[in-house]
N, C-alpha and C. Protein backbone atom coordinates (compact mmCIF):
# COMPACT_ATOMS: atom_id res chain seq x y z
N UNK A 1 0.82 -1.20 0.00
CA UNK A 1 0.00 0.00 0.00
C UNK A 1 0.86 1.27 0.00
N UNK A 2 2.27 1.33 0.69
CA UNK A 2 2.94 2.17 0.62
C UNK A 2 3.64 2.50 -0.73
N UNK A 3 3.00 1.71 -1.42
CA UNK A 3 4.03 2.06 -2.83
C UNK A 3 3.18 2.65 -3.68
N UNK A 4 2.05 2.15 -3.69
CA UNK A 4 0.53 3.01 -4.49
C UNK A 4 0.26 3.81 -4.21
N UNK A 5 0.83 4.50 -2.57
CA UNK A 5 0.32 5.68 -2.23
C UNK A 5 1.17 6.96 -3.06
N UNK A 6 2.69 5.83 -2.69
CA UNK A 6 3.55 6.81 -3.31
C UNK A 6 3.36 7.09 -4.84
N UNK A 7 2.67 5.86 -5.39
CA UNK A 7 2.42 6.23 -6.85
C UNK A 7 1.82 7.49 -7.12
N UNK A 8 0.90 7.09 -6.90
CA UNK A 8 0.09 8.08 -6.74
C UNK A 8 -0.11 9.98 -6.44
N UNK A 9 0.35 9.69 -5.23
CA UNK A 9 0.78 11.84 -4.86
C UNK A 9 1.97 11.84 -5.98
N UNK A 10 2.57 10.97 -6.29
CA UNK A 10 4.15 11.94 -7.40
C UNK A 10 3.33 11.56 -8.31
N UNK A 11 2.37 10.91 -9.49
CA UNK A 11 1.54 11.00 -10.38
C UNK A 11 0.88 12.34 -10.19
N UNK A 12 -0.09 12.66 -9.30
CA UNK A 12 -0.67 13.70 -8.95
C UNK A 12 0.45 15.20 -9.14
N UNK A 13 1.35 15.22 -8.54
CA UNK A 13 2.23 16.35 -8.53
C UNK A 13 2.99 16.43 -9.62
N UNK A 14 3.45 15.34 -10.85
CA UNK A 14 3.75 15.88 -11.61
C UNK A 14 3.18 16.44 -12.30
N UNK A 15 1.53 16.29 -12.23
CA UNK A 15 0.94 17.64 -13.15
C UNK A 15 0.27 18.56 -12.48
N UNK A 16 0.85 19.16 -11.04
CA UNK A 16 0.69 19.93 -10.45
C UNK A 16 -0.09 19.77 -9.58
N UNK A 17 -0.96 18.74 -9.06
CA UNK A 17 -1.68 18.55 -8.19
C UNK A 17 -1.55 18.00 -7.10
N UNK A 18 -1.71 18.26 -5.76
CA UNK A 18 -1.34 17.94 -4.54
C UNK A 18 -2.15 17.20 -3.68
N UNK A 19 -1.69 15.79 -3.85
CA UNK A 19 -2.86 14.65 -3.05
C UNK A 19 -2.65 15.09 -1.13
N UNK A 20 -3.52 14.52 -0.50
CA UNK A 20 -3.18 14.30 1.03
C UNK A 20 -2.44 12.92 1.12
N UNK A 21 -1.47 13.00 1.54
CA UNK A 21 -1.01 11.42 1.76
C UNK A 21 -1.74 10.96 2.75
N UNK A 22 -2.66 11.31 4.12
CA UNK A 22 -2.86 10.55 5.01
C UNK A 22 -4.40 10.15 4.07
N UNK A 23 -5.42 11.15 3.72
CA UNK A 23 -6.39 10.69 2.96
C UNK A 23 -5.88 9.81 1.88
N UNK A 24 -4.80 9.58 0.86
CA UNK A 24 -4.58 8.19 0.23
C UNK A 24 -4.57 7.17 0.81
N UNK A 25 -3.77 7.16 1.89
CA UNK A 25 -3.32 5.75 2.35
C UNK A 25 -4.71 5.06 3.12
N UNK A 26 -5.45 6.29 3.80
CA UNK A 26 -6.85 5.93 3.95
C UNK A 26 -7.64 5.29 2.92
N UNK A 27 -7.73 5.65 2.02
CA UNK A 27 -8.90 5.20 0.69
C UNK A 27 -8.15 3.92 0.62
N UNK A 28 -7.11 3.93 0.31
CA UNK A 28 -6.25 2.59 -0.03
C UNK A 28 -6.41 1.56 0.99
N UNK A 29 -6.31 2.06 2.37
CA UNK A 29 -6.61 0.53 3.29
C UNK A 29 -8.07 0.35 3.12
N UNK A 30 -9.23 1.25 2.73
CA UNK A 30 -10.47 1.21 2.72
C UNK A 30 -10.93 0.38 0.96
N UNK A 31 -9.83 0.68 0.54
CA UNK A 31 -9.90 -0.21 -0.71
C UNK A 31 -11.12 0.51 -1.86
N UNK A 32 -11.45 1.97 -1.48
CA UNK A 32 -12.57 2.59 -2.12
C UNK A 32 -12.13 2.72 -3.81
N UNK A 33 -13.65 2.47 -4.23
CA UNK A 33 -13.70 2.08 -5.41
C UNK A 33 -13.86 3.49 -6.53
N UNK A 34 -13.25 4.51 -5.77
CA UNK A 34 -13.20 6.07 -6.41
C UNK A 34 -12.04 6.65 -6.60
N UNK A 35 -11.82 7.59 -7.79
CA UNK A 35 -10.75 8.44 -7.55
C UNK A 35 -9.99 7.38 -8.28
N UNK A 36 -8.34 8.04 -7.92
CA UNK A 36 -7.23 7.72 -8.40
C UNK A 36 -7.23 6.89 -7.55
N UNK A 37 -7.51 6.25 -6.44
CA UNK A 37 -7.09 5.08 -5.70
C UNK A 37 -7.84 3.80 -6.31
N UNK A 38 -9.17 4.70 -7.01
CA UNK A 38 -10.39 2.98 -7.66
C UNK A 38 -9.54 3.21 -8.98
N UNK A 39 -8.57 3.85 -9.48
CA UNK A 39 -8.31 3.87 -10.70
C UNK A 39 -7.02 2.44 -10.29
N UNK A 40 -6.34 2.87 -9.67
CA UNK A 40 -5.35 2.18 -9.30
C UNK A 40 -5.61 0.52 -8.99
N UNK A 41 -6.34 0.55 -8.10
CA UNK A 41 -7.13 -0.77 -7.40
C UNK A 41 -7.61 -2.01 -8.31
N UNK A 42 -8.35 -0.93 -9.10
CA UNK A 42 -9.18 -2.08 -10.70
C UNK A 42 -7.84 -2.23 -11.49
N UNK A 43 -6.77 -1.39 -11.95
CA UNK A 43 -6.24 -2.18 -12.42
C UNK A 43 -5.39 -3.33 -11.79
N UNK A 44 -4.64 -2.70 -10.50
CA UNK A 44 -4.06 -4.02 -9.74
C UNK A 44 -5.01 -5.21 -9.93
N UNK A 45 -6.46 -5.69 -9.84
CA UNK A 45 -6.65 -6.74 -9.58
C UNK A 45 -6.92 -7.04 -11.18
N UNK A 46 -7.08 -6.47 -11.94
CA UNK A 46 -7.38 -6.60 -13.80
C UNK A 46 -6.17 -7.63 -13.80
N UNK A 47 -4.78 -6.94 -13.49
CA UNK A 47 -3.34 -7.58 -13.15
C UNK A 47 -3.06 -9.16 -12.86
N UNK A 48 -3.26 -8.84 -11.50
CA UNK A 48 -3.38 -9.99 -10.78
C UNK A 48 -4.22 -11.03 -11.43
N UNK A 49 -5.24 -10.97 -12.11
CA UNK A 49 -6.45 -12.02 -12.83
C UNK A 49 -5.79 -12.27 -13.89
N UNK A 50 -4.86 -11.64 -14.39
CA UNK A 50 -4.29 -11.32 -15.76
C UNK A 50 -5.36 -11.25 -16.84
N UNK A 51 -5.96 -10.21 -16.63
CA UNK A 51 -7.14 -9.96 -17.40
C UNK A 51 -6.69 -8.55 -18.52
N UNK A 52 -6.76 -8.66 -19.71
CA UNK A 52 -6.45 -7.69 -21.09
C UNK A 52 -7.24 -6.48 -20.52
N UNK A 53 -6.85 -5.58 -21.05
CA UNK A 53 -7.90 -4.43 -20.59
C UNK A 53 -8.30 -3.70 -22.14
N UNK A 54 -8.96 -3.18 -22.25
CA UNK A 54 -10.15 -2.56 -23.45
C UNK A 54 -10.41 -1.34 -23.41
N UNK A 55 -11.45 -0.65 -24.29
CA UNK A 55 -11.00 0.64 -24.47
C UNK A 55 -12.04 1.62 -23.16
N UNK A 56 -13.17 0.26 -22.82
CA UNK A 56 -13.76 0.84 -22.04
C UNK A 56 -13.42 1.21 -20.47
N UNK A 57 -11.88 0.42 -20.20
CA UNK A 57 -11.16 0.05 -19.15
C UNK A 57 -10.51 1.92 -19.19
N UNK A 58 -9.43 1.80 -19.82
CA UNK A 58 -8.82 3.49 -20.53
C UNK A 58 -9.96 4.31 -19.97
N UNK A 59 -11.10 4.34 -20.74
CA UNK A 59 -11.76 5.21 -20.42
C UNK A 59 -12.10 5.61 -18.88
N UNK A 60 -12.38 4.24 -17.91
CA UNK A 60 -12.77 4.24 -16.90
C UNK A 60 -11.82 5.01 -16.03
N UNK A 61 -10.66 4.36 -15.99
CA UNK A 61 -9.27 4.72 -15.60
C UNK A 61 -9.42 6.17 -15.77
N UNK A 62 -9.23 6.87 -16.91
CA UNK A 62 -9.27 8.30 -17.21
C UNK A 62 -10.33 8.97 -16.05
N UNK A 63 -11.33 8.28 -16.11
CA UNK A 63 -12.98 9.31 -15.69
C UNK A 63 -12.27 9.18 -14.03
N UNK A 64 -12.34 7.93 -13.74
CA UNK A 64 -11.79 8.10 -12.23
C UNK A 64 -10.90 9.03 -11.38
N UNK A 65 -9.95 9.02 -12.07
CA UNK A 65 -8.79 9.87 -11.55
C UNK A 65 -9.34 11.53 -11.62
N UNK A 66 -9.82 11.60 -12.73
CA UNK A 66 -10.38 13.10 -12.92
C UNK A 66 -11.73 13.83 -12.76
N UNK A 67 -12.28 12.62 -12.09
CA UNK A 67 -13.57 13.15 -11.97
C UNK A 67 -13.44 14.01 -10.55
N UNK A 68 -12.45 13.46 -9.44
CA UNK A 68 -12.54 13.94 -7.95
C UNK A 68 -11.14 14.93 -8.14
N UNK A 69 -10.45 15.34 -9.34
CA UNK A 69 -9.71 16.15 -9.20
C UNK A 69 -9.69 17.39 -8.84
N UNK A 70 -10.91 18.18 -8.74
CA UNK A 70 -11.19 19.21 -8.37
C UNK A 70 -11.21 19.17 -6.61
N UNK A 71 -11.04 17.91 -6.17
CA UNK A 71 -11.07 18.23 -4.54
C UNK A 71 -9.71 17.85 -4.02
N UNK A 72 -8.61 18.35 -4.74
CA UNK A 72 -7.25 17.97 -4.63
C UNK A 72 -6.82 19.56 -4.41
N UNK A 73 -5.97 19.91 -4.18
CA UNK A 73 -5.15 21.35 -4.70
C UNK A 73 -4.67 21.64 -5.51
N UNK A 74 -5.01 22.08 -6.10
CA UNK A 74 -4.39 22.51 -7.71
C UNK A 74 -4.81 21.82 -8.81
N UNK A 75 -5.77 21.24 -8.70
CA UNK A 75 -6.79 20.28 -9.47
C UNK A 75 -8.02 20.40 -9.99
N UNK A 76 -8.28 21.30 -11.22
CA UNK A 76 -9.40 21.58 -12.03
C UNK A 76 -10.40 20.99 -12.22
N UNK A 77 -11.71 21.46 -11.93
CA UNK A 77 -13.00 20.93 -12.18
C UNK A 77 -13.08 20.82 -13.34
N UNK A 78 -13.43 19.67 -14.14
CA UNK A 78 -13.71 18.95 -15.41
C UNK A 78 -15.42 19.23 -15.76
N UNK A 79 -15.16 19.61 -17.31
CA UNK A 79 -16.90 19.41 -17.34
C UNK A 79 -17.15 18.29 -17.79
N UNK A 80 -18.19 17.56 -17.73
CA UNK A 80 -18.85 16.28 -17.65
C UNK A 80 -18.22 15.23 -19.15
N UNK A 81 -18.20 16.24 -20.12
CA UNK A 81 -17.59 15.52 -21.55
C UNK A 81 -16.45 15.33 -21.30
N UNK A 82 -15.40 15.82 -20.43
CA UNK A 82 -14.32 15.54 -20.60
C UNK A 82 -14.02 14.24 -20.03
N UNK A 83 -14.78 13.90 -18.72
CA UNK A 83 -14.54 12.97 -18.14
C UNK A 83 -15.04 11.46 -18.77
N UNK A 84 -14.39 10.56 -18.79
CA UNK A 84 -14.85 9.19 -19.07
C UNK A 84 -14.72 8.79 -20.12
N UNK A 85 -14.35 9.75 -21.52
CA UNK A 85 -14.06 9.59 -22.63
C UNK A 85 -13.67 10.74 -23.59
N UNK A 86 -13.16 9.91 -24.85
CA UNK A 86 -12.13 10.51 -25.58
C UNK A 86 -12.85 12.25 -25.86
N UNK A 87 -11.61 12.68 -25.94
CA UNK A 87 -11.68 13.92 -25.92
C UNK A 87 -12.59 14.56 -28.06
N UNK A 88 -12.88 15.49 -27.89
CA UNK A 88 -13.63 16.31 -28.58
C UNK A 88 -13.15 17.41 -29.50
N UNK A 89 -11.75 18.05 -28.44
CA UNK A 89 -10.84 19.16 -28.73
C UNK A 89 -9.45 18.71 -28.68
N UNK A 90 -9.00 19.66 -29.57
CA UNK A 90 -7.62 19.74 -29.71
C UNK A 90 -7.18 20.21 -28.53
N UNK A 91 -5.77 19.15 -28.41
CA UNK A 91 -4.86 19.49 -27.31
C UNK A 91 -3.07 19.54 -27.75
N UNK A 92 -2.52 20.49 -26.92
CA UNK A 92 -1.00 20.25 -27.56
C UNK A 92 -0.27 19.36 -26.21
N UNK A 93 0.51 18.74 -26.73
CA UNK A 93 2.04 18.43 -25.70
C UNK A 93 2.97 18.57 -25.44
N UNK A 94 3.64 19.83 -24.79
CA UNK A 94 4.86 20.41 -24.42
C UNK A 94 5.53 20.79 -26.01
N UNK A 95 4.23 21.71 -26.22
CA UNK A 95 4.18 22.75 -28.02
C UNK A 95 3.66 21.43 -28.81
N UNK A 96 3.67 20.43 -28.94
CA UNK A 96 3.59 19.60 -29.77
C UNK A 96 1.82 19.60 -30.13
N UNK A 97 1.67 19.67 -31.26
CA UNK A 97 -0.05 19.42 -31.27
C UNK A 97 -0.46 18.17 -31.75
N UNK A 98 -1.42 17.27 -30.84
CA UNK A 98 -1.91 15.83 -30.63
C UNK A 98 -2.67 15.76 -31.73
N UNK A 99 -2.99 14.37 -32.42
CA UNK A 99 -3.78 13.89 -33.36
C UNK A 99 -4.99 15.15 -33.44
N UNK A 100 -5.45 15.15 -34.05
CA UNK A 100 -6.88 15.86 -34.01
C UNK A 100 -7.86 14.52 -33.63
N UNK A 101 -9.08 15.51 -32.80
CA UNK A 101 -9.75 14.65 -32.19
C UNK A 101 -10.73 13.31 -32.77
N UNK A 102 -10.72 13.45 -34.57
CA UNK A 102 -11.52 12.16 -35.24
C UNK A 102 -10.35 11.28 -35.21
N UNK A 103 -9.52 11.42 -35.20
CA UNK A 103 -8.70 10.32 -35.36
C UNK A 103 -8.20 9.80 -33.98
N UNK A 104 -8.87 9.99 -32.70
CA UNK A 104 -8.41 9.31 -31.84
C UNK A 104 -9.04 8.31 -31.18
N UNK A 105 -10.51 7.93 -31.86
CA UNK A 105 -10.65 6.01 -31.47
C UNK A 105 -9.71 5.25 -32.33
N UNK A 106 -9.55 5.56 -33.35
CA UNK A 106 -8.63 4.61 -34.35
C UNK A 106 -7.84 4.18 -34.08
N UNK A 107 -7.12 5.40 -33.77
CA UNK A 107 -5.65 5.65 -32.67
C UNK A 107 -5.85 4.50 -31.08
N UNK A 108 -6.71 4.69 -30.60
CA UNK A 108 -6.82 4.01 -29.43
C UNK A 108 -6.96 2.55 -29.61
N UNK A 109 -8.09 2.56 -30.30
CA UNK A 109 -8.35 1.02 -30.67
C UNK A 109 -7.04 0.70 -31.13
N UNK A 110 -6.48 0.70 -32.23
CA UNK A 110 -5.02 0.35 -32.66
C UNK A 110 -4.29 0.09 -31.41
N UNK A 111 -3.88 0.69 -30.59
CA UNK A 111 -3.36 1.15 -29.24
C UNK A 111 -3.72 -0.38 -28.40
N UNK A 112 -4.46 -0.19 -28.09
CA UNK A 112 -5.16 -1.49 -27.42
C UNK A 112 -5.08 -2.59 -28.11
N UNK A 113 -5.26 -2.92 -28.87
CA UNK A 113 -5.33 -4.11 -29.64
C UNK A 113 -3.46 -4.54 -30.06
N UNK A 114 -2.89 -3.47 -29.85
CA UNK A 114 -1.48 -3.97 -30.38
C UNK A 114 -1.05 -3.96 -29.16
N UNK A 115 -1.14 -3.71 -27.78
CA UNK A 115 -1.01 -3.98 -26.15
C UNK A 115 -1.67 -5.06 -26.41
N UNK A 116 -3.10 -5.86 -26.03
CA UNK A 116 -3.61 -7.04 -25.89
C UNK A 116 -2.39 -8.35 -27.11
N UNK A 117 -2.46 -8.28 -27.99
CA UNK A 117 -1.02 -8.67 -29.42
C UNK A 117 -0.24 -9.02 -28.52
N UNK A 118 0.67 -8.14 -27.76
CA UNK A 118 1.76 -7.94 -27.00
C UNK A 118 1.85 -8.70 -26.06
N UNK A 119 0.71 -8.83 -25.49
CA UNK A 119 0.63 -9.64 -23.88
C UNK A 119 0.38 -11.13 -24.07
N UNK A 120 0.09 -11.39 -25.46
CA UNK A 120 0.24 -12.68 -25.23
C UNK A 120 1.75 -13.48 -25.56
N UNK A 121 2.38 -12.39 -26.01
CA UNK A 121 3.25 -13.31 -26.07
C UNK A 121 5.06 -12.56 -25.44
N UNK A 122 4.12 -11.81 -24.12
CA UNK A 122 5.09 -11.47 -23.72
C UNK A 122 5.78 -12.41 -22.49
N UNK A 123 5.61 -13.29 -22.23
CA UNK A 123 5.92 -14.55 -21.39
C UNK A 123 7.24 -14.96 -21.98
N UNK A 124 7.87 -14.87 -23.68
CA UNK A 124 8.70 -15.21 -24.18
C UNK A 124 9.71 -14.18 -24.09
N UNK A 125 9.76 -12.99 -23.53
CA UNK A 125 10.52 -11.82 -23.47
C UNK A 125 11.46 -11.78 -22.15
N UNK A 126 12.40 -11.07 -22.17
CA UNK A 126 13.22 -10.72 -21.05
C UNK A 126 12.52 -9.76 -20.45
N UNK A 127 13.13 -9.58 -18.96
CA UNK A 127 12.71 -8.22 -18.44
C UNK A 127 13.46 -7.15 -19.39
N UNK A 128 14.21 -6.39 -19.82
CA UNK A 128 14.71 -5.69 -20.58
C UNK A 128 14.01 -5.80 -21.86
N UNK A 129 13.32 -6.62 -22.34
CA UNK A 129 12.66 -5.91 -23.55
C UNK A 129 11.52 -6.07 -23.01
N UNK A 130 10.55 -6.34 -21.85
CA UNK A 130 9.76 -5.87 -21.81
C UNK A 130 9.50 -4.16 -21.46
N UNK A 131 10.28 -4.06 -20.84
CA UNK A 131 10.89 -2.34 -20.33
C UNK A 131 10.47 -1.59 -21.41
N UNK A 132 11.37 -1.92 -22.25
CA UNK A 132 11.39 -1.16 -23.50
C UNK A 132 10.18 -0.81 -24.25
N UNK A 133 9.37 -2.43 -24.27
CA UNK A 133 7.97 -2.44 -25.13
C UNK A 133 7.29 -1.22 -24.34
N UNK A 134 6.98 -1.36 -22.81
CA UNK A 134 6.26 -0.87 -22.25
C UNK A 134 6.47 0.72 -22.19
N UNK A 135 7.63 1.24 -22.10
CA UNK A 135 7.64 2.05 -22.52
C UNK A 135 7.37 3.06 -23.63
N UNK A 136 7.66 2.21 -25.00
CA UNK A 136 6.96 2.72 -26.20
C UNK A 136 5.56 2.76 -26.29
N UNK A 137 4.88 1.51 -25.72
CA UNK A 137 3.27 1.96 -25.66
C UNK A 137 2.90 3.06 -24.64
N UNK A 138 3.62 3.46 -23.75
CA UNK A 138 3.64 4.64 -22.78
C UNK A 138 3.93 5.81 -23.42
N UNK A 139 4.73 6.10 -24.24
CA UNK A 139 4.90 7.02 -25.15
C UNK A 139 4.29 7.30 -26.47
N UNK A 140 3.61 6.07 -26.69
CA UNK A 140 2.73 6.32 -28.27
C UNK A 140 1.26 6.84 -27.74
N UNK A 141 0.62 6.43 -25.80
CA UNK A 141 -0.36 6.45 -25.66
C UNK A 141 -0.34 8.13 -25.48
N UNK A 142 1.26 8.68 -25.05
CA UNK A 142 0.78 10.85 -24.63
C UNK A 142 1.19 10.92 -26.08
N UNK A 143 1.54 10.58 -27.10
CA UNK A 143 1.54 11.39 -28.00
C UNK A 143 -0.10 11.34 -28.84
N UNK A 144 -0.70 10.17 -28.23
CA UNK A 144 -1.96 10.41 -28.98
C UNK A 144 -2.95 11.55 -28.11
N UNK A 145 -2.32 11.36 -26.84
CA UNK A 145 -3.14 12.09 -25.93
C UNK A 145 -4.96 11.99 -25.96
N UNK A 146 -5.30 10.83 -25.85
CA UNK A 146 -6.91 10.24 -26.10
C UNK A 146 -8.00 11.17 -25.24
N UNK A 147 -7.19 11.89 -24.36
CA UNK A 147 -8.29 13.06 -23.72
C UNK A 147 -8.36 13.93 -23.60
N UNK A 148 -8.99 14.79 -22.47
CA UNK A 148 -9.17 16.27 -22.78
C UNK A 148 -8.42 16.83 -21.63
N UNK A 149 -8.18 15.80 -20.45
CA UNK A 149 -7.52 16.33 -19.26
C UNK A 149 -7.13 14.56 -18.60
N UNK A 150 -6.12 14.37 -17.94
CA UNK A 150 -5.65 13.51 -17.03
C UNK A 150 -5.32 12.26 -17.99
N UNK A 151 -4.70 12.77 -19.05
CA UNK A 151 -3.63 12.00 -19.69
C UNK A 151 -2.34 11.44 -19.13
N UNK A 152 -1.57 11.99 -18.74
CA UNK A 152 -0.32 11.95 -18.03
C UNK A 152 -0.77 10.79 -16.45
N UNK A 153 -1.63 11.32 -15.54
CA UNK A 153 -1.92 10.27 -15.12
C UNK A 153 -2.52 8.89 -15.22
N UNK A 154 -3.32 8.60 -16.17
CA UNK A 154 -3.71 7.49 -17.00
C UNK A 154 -2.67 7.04 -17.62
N UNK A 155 -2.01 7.40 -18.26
CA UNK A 155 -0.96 6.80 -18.96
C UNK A 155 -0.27 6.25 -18.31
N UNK A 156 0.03 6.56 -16.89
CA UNK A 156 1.26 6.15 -15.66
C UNK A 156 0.73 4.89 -14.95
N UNK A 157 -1.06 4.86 -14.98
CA UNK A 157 -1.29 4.23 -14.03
C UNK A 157 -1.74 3.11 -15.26
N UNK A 158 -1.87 3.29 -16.47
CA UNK A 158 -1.71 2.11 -17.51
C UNK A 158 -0.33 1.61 -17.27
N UNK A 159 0.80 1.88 -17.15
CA UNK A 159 1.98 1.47 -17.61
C UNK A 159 2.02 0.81 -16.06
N UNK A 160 1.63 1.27 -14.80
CA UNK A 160 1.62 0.39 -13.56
C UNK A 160 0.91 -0.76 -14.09
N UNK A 161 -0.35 -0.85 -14.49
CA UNK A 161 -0.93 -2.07 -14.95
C UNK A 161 -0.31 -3.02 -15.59
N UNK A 162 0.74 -2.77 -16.37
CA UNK A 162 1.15 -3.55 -17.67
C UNK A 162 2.46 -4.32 -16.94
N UNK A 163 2.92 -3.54 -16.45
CA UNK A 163 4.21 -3.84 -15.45
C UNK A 163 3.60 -4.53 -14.46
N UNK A 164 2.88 -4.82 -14.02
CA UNK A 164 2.23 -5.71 -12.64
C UNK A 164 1.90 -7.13 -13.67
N UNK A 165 1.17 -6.64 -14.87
CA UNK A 165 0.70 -8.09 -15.45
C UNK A 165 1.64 -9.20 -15.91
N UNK A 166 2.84 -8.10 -16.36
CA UNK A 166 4.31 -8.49 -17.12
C UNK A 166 5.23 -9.35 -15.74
N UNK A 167 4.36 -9.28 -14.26
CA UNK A 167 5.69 -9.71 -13.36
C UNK A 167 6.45 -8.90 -13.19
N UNK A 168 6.71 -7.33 -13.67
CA UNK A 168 8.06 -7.23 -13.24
C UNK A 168 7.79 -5.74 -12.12
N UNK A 169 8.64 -5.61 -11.50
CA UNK A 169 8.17 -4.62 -9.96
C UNK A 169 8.00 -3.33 -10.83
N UNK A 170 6.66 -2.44 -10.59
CA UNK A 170 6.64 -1.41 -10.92
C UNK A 170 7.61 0.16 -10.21
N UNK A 171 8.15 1.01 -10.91
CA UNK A 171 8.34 2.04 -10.62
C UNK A 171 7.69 3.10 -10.55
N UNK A 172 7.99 4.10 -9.70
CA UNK A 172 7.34 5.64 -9.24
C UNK A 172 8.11 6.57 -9.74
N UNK A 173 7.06 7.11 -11.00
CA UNK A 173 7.38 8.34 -11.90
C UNK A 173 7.49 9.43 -10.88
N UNK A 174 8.72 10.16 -10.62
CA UNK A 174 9.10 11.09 -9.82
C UNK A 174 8.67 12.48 -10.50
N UNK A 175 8.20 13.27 -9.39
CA UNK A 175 7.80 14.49 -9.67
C UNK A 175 8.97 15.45 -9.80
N UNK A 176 9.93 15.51 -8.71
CA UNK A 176 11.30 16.27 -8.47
C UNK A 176 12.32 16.87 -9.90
N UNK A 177 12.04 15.56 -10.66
CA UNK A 177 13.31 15.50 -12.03
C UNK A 177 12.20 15.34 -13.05
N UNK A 178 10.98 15.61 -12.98
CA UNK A 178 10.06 15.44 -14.37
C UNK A 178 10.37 16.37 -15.52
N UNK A 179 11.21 17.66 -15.46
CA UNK A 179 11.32 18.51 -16.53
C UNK A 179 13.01 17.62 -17.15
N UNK A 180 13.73 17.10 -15.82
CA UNK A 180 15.21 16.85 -16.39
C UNK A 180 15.22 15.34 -17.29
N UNK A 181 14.30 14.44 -16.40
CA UNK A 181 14.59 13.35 -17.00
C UNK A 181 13.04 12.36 -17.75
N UNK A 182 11.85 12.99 -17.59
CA UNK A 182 10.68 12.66 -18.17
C UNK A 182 10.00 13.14 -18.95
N UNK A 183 9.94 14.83 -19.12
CA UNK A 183 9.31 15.08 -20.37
C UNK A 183 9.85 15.22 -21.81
N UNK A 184 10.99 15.16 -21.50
CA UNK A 184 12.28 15.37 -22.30
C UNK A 184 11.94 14.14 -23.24
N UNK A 185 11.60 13.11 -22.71
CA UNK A 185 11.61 11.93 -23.15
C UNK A 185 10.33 11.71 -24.58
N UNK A 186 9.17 12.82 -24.41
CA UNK A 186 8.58 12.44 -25.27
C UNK A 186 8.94 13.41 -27.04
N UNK A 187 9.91 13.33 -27.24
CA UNK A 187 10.32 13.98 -28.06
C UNK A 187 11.25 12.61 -28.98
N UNK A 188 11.82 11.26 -28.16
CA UNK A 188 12.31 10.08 -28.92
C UNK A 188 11.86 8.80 -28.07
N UNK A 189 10.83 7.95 -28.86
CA UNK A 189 10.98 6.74 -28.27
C UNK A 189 12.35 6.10 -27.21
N UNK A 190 13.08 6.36 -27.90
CA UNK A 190 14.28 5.26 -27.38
C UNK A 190 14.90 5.96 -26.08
N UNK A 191 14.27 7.73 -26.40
CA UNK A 191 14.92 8.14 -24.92
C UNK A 191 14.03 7.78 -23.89
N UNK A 192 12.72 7.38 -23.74
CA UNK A 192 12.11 6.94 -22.93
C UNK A 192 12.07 5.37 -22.63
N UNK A 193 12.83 4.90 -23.12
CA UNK A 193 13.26 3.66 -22.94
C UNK A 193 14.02 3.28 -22.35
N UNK A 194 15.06 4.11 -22.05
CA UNK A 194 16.67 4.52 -20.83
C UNK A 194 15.68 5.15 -20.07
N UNK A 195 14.55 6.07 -19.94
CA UNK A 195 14.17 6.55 -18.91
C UNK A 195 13.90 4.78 -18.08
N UNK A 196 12.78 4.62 -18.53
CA UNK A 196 11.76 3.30 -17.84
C UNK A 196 13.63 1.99 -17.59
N UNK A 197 14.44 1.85 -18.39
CA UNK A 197 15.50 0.81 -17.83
C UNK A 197 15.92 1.83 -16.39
N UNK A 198 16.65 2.88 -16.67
CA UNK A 198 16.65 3.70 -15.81
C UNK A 198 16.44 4.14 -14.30
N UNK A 199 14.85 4.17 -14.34
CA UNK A 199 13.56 3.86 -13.37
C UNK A 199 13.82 2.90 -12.77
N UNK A 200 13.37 1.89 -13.39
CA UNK A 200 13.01 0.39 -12.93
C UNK A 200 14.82 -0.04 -12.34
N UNK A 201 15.83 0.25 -12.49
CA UNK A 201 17.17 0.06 -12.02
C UNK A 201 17.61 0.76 -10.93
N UNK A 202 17.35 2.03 -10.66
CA UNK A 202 16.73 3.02 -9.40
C UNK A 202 16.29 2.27 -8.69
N UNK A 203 14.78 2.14 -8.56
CA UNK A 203 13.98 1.98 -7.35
C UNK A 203 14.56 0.29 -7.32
N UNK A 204 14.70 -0.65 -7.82
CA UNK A 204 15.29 -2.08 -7.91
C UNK A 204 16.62 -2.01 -6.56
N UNK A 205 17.74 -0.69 -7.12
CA UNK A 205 18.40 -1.57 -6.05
C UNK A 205 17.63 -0.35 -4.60
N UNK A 206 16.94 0.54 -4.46
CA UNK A 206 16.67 0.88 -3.74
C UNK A 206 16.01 -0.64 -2.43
């Protein structure tokens, strides 16, 4: 529980938002099925079942985390379209401007379906190329940017999912070094690929 919590507030703070740690670790022993903690929770046990996840899963994931963001600090009230599904409007990413918004079920579905591809036959892989895979679908999912708000956290708490299903110990995207050593990253696949070996080699011998 101490590691989801921590997921979690440095998820939250790298896009500026400030969880309570004693209210996380609360929801988390309470196991509540809301928020970024039910976002977290459904996928751990999706994990654990080793169950594929779908586009309606993404979506859920997304709506959760951002629906109670407005009772965080520094955490914007969402209007109702934004939450739970794909976005409507154009969005950019650190200047970069995201698919336009018809082309992002295509994008997703593709997305999903080449993750579900992946998982079956990732049992034959090393830890080191799973790293890698997981990372590139972590990086193809913000450059599509499928929403209108709480991308960056969905994406983190997908890539916790994938890494729990894969066996291998998940890492905590740090808020502290996010301009030095994480956003930097979405500008080349392969540099986010030394990020996530990186990561996962960090908190490992920690």
């Amino acid at each position: 529980m101490k590691f989801l919590a921590n997921f979690i507030i440095e998820s939250d703070a790298i896009e500026g938002i400030r969880a309570d740690p004693l209210l996380v670790k609360t929801q988390l022993e309470k196991r509540i099925d809301k928020g970024h903690v039910g976002a977290l929770l459904l996928l751990e046990t999706l994990a654990q079942n080793k169950e594929t996840i779908n586009e309606n899963v993404v979506c859920r994931v997304q709506g959760l985390i951002t629906a109670e963001q407005h009772t965080k600090q520094g955490g914007p009230k969402l209007r109702s379209e934004y939450i739970g599904q794909y976005r409507l409007v154009g969005v950019g990413i650190g200047g970069r401007i995201a698919p336009r918004p018809e082309f992002v079920p295509d994008l997703m579905r593709s997305w999903v379906t080449s993750l579900i591809a992946w998982q079956k036959i990732n049992p034959n892989n090393s830890t080191t190329e799973s790293l890698r895979s997981i990372a590139k679908f972590h990086y193809e999912y913000e450059r599509i940017h499928p929403f209108a708000d709480g991308n960056g956290r969905s994406g983190r708490a997908l890539v916790y999912y994938i890494l729990r299903y894969c066996g291998i110990r998940p890492f905590v995207f740090s808020s502290r070094d996010k301009h030095e050593t994480y956003y930097c990253c979405f500008d080349e696949p392969e540099a986010m690929c030394k990020y996530f070996e990186v990561k996962f080699k960090a908190d490992f011998a920690d």
